[in-house]
Protein backbone atom coordinates (compact mmCIF):
# COMPACT_ATOMS: atom_id res chain seq x y z
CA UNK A 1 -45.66 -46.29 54.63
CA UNK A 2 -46.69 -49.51 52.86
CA UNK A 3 -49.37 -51.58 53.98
CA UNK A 4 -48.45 -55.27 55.77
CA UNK A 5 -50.80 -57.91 55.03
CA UNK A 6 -48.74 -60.86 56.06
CA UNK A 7 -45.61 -60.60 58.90
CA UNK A 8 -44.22 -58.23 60.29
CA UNK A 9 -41.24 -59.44 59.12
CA UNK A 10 -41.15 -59.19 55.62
CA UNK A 11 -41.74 -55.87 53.85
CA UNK A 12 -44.61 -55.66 51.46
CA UNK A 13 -45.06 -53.63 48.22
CA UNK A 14 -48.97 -53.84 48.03
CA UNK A 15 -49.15 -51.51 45.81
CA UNK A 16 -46.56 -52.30 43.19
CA UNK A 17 -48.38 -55.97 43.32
CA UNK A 18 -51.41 -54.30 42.97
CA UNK A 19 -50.49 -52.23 39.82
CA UNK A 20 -48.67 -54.60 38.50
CA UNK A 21 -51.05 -57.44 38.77
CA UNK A 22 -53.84 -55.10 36.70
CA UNK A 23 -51.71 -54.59 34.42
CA UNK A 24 -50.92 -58.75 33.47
CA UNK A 25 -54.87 -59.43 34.05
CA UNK A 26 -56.04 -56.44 31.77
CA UNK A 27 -54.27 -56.99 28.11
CA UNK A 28 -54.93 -53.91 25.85
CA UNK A 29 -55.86 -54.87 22.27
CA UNK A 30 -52.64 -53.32 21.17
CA UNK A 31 -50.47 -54.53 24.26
CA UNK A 32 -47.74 -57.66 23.81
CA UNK A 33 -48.14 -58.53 27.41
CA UNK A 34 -50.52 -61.47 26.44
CA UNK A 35 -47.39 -62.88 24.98
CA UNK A 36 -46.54 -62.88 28.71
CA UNK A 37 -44.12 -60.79 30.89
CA UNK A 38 -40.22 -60.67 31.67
CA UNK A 39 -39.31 -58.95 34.73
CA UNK A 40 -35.13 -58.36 35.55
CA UNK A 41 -33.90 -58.10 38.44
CA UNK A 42 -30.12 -58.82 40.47
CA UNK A 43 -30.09 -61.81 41.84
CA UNK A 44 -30.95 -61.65 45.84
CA UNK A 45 -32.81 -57.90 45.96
CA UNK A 46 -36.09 -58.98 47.30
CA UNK A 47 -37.76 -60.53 43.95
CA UNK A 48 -39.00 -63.37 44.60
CA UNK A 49 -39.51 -62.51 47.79
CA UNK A 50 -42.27 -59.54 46.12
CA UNK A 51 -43.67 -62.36 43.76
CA UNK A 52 -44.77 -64.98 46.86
CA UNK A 53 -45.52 -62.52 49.47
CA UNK A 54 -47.43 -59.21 47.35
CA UNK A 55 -47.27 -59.95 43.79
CA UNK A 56 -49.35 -63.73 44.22
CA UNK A 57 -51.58 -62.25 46.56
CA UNK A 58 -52.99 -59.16 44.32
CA UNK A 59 -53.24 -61.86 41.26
CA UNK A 60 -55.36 -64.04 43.39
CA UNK A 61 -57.19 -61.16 45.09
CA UNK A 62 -58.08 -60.00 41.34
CA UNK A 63 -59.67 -63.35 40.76
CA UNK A 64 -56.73 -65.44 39.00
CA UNK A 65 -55.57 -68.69 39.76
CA UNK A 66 -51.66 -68.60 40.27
CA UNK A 67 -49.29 -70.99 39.64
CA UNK A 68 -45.73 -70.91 40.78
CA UNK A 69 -42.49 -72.63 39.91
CA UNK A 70 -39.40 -71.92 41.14
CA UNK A 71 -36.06 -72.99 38.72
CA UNK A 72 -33.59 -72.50 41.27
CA UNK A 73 -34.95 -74.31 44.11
CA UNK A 74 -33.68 -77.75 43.43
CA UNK A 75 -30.58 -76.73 41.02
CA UNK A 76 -30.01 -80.71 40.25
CA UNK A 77 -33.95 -80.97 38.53
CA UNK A 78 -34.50 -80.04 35.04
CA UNK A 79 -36.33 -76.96 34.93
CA UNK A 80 -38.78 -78.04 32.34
CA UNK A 81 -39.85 -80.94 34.80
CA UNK A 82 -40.12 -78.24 37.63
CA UNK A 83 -42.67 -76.55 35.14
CA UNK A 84 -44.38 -79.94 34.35
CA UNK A 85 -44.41 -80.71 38.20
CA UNK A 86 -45.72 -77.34 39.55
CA UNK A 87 -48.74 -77.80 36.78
CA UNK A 88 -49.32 -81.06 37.88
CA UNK A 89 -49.43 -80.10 41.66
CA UNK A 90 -52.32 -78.02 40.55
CA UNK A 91 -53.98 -79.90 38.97
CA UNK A 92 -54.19 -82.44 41.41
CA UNK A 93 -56.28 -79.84 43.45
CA UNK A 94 -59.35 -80.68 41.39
CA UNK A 95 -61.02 -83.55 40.84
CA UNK A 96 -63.41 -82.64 38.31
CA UNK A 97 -60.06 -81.79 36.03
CA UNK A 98 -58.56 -84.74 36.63
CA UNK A 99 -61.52 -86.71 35.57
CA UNK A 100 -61.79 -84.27 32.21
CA UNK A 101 -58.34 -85.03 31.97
CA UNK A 102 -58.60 -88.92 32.41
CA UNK A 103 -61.28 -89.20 29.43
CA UNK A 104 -59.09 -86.77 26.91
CA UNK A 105 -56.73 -89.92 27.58
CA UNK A 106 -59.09 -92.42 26.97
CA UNK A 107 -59.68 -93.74 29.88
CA UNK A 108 -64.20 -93.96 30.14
CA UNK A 109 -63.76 -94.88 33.56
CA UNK A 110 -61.31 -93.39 36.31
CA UNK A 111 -60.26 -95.60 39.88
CA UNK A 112 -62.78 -98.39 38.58
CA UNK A 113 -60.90 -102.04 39.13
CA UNK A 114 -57.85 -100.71 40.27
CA UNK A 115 -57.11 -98.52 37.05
CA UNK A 116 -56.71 -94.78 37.70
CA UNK A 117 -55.34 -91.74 35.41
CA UNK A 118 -51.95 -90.47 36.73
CA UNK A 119 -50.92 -87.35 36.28
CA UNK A 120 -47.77 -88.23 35.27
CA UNK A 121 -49.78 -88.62 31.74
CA UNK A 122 -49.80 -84.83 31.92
CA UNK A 123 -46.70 -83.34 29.97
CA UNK A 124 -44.31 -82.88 27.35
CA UNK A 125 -44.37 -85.47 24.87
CA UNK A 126 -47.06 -87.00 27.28
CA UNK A 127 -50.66 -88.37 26.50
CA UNK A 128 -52.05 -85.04 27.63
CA UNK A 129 -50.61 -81.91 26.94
CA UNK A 130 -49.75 -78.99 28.77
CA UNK A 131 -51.88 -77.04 26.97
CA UNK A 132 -54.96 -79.60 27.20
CA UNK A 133 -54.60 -79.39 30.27
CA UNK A 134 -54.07 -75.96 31.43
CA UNK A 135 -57.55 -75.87 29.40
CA UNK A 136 -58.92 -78.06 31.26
CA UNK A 137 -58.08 -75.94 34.11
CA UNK A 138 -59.50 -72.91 32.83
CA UNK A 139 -62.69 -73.98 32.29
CA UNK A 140 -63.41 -75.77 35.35
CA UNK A 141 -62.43 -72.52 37.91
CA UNK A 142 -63.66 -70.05 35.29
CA UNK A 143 -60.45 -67.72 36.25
CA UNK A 144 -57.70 -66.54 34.48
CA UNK A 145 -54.33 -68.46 35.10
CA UNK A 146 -51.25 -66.67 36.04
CA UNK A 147 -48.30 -68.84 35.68
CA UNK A 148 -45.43 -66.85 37.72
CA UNK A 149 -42.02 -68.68 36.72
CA UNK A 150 -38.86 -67.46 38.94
CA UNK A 151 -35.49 -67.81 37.13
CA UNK A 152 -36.82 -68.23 34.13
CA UNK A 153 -33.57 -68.21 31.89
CA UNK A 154 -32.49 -71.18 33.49
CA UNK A 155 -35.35 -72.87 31.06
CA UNK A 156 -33.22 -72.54 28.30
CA UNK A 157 -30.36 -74.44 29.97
CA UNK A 158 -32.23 -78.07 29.19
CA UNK A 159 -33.68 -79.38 25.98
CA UNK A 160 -37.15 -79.91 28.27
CA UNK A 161 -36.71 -76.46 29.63
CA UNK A 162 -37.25 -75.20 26.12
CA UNK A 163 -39.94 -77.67 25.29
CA UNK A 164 -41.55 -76.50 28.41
CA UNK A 165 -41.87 -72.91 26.99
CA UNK A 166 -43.18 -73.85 23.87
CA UNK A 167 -45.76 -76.20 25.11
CA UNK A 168 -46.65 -73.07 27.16
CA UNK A 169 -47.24 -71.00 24.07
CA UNK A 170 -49.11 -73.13 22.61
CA UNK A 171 -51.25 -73.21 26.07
CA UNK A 172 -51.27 -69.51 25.79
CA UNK A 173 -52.40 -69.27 22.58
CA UNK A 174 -55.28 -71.26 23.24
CA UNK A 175 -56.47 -69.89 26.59
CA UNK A 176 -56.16 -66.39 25.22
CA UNK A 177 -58.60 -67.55 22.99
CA UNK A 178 -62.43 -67.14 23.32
CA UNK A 179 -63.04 -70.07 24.68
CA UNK A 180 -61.36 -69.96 27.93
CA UNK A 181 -60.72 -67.60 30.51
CA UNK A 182 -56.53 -67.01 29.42
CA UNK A 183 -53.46 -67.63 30.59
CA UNK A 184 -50.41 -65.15 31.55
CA UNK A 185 -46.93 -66.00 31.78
CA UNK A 186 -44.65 -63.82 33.94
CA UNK A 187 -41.14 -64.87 33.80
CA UNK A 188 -38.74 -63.24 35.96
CA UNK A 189 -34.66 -63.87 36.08
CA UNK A 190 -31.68 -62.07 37.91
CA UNK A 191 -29.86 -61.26 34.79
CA UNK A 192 -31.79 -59.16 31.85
CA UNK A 193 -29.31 -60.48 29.10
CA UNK A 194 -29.66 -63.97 29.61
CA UNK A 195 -33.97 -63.55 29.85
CA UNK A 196 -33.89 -61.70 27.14
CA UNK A 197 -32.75 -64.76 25.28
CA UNK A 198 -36.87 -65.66 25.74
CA UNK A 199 -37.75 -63.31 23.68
CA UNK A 200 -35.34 -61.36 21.67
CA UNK A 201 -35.25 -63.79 18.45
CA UNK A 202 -38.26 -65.38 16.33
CA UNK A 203 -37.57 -68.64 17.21
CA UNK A 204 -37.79 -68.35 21.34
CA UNK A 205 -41.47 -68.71 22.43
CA UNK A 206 -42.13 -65.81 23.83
CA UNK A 207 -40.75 -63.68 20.87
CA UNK A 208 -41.67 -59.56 21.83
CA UNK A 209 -42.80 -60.41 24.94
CA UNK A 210 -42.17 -56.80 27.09
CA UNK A 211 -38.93 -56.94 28.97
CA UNK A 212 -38.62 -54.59 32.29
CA UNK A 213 -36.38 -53.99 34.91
CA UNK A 214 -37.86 -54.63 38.18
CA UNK A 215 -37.97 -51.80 40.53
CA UNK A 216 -35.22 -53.01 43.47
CA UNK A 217 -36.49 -51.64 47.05
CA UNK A 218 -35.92 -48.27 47.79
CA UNK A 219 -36.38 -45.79 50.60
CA UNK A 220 -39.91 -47.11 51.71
CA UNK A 221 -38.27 -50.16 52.22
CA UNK A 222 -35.08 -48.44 54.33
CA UNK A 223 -37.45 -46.59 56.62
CA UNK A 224 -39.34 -49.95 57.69
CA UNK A 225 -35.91 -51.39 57.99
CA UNK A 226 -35.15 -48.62 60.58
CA UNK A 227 -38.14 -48.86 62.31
CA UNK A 228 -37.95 -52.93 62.57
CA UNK A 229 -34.42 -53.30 63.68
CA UNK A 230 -33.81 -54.17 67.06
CA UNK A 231 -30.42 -51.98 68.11
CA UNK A 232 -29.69 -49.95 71.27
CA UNK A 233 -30.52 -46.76 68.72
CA UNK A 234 -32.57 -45.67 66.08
CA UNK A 235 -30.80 -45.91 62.43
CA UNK A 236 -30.53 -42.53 60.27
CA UNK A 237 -32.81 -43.64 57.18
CA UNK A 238 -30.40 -41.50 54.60
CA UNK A 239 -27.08 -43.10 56.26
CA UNK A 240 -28.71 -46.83 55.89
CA UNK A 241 -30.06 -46.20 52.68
CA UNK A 242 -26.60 -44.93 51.51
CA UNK A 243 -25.25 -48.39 52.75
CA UNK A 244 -28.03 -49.96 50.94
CA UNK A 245 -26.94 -48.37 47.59
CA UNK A 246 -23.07 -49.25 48.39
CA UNK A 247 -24.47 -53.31 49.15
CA UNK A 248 -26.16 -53.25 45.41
CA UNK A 249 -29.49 -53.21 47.19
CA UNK A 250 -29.34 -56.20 48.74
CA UNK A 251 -31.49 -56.34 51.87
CA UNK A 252 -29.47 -59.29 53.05
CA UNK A 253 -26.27 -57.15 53.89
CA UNK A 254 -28.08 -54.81 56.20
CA UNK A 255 -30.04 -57.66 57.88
CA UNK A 256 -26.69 -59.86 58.62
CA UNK A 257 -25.19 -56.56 59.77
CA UNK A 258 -28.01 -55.89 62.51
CA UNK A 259 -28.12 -59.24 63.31
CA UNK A 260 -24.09 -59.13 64.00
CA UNK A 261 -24.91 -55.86 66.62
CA UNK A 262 -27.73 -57.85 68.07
CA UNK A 263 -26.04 -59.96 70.03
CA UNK A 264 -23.21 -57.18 71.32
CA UNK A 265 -24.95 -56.37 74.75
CA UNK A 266 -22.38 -54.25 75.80
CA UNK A 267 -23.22 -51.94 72.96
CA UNK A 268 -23.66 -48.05 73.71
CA UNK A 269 -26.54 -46.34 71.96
CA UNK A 270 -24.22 -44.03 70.76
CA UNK A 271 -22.25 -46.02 68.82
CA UNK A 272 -25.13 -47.86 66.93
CA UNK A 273 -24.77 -45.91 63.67
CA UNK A 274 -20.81 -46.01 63.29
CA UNK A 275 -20.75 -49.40 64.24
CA UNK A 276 -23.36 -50.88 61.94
CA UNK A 277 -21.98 -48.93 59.03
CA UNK A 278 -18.78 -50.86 59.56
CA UNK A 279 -21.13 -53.98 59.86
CA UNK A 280 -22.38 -53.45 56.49
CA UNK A 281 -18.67 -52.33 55.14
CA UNK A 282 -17.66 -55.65 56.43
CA UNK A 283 -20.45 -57.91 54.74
CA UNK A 284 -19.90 -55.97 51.54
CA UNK A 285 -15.98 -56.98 51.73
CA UNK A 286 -16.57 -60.19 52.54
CA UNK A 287 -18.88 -60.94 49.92
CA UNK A 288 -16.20 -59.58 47.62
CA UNK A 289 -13.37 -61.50 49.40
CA UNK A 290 -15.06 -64.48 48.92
CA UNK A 291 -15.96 -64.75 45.67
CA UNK A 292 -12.25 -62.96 44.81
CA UNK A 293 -10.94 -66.41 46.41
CA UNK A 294 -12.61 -68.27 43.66
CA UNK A 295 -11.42 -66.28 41.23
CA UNK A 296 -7.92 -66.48 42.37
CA UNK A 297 -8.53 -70.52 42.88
CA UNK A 298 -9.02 -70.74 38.92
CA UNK A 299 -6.50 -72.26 36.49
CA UNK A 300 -4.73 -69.87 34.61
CA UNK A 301 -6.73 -70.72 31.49
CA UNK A 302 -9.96 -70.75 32.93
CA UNK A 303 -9.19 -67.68 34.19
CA UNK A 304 -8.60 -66.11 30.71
CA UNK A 305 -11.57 -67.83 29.42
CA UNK A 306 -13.62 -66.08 32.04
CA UNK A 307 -12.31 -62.43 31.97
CA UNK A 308 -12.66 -62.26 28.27
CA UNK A 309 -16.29 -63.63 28.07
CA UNK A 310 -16.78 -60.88 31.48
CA UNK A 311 -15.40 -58.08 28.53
CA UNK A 312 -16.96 -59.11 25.63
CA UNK A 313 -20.56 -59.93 27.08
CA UNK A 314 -23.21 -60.16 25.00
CA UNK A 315 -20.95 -60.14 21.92
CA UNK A 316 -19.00 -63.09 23.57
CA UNK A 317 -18.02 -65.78 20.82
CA UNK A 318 -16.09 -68.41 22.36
CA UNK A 319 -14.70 -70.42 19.93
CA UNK A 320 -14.12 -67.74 17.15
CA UNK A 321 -10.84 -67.04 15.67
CA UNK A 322 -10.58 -63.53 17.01
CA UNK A 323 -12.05 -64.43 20.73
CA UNK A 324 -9.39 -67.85 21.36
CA UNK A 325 -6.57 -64.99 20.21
CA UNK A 326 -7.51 -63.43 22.68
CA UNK A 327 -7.16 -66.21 25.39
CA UNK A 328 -4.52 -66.46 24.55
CA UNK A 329 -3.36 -62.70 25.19
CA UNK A 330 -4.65 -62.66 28.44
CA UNK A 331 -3.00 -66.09 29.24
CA UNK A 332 0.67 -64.70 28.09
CA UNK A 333 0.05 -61.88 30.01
CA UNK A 334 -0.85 -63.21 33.72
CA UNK A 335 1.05 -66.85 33.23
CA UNK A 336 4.11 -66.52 30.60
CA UNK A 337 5.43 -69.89 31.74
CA UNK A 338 1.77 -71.52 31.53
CA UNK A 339 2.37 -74.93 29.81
CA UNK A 340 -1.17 -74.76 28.18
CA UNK A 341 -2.49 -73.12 24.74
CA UNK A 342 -5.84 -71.55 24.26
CA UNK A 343 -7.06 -73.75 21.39
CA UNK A 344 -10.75 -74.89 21.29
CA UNK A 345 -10.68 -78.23 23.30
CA UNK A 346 -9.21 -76.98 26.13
CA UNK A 347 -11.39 -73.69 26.12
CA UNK A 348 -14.50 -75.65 26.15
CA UNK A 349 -12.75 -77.99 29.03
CA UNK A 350 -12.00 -74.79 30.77
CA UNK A 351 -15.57 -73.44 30.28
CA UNK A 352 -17.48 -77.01 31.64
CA UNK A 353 -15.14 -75.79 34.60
CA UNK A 354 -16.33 -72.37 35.04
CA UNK A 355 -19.82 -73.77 34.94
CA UNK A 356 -19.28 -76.29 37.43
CA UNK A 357 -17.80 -73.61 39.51
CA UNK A 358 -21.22 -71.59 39.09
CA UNK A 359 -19.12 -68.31 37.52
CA UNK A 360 -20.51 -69.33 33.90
CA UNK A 361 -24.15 -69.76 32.71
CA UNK A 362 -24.80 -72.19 29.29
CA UNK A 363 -27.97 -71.78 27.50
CA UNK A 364 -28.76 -75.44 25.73
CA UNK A 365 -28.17 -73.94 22.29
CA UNK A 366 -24.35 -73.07 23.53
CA UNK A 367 -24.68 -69.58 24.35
CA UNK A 368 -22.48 -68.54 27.19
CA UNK A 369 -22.74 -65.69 29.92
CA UNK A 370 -22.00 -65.03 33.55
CA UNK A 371 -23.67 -66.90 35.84
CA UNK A 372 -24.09 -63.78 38.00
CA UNK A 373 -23.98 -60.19 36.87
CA UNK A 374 -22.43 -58.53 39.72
CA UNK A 375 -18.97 -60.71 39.22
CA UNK A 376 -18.02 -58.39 36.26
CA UNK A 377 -18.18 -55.16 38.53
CA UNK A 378 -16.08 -57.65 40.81
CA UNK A 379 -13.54 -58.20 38.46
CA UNK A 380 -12.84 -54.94 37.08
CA UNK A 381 -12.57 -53.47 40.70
CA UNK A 382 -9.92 -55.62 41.21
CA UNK A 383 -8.22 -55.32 37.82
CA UNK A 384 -8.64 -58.68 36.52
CA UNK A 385 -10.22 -57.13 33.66
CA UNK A 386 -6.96 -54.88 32.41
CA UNK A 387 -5.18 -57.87 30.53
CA UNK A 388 -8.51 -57.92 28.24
CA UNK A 389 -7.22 -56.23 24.95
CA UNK A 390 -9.98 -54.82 22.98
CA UNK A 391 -11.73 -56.69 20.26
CA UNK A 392 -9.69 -55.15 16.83
């Protein structure tokens, strides 16, 4: 059984983080993983749960200085300021940086007669670069600097979100030189297709950059489950971890269903296992039922828009002869009477739609995807998928 070096309540991988964090701090001459790391993983399995509570830890046990920034904590900010921002915050930690940092901006003299450097002089396009000052950084702790960001495609939604990632290679590039003590980049994201976007062609900063899917719990993880949970009985570990599999490994679904038992005091021991199963079976299907109400809340062009781009997926070319012919296919097929044609204004109308709904993702270069993976597994349960001819 794993280790738990924090709460009780959360489970901990120590030795994933462990393995995983020698393997960013020790970069083999021949190894791409100084060009940083991308790890993929469904949205909501216990990610970035691993990277604050295990994956942090080992890093800083193993001497580095970690930095974290979070892209989907405050939806509304642009993710290249979250970057920015979560640099700064560190920064601010030391003085003897800031004072470095002060004189690379010209300033001789720091809080003398009521002038003082800001760190808001730290950024893109700023007085003081990212990279000077991630430098900076470096040489004043004498550790390595892990820079762990979480959702990491949604950089590439914002022109400073890309800016961000190249000011980071360039901070890369010179930390990994022999001058400092280096810098790592591990980028994680819920959907491999859209990170890969980081580093699949020449002109993304992190071009090459190894891409991996992260491991989602497994049966450690179901057996501390059934030795945590607080029920009348004690779970089967192969039943639950059958449920597990059903709820795409989503640890959430098993803790809602416990927590819906929990407060059933009239509940006999014996029928703990039946009934959570159909706890489980009923936060699956209403998961499914609710995001099935959205789907069925969509215009009837919107909806076309969406189940084609769901078929065509990485290949998806929305404004292409071929793919708007196919709009409109799929809207003759589920609305004949629709008083609407599939031409190129109102597809992009109906895709600023789908993204405001949160079913579509836009990279800032105009490259379209599902916002979330699971919805296409979704749709062609429920056979919203059928109308899609095949491309010809």
């Amino acid at each position: 059984m794993p280790a738990t070096p924090g709460s009780s309540t959360v489970f901990h991988r120590p030795a994933l983080a462990a393995a995983m964090a020698k393997k960013i701090l020790s970069v083999a001459p021949t190894s791409a993983s100084g060009s940083g790391l991308f790890l993929a993983a469904p949205r909501r399995t216990g990610k970035s749960t691993f990277l604050r509570e295990d994956l942090r830890p080992a890093l800083e046990s193993a001497g580095a200085l970690v930095v974290y920034a979070d892209l989907w904590e405050d939806r509304k900010a642009d993710p290249g300021q979250v970057i920015v921002a979560a640099v700064r915050a560190e920064l601010a930690k030391h003085d003897g940086v800031v004072v470095k940092l002060a004189r690379a901006a010209g300033m001789d003299k720091v809080s003398v007669g009521g002038v003082s450097f800001s760190l808001d002089r730290v950024g893109l396009g700023a007085q003081v670069s990212i990279s000077t000052a991630l430098a900076a950084l470096s040489d004043d702790i004498g550790k390595t600097i892990v820079l762990i960001i979480d959702e990491a495609q949604q950089a590439i939604t914002s022109e400073s979100g890309n800016d961000a990632l190249f000011a980071l290679k360039a901070a890369r590039d010179e930390l990994n030189s022999s001058r400092h003590k280096g810098l790592r980049v591990v980028a994680t994201g819920s959907n491999q297709d859209k990170l890969a976007m980081l580093r699949n062609s020449k002109d993304q900063a992190f071009f090459g950059a190894p891409l991996v899917p992260f491991r989602p719990l497994d049966r450690d993880y179901i057996e501390w489950f059934c030795d945590h949970v607080d029920l009348p009985a004690k779970l089967d570990p192969e039943l639950v971890f059958e449920l597990f599999r059903r709820a795409a490994f989503r640890p959430e679904m098993l803790g809602a269903a416990a927590d819906a038992l929990s407060f059933d005091f009239a509940l006999p021991a014996t029928d703990v296992p039946s009934r959570f199963a159909q706890a489980v079976e009923s936060q699956i299907a209403a998961s499914t039922g609710e995001t099935l109400r959205v789907l069925h809340s969509l215009t009837p062009l919107q909806s076309a828009v969406l189940r084609v781009l769901t078929v065509a997926g990485a290949d998806y070319a929305p404004f292409e002869a071929e793919t708007v012919a196919r709009y409109q296919q799929v809207l003759d097929a589920i609305a004949p009477n629709a008083q609407m044609a599939a031409d190129v204004s109102n597809v992009q109308q109906a895709l600023s739609a789908l993204q405001e709904k949160s079913l579509v993702w836009r990279a800032a270069r105009g490259v379209y995807a599902l916002e979330d993976s699971s919805l296409a597994e979704i749709m062609a349960d429920s056979g919203l998928l059928d109308a899609v001819p095949t491309m010809g």
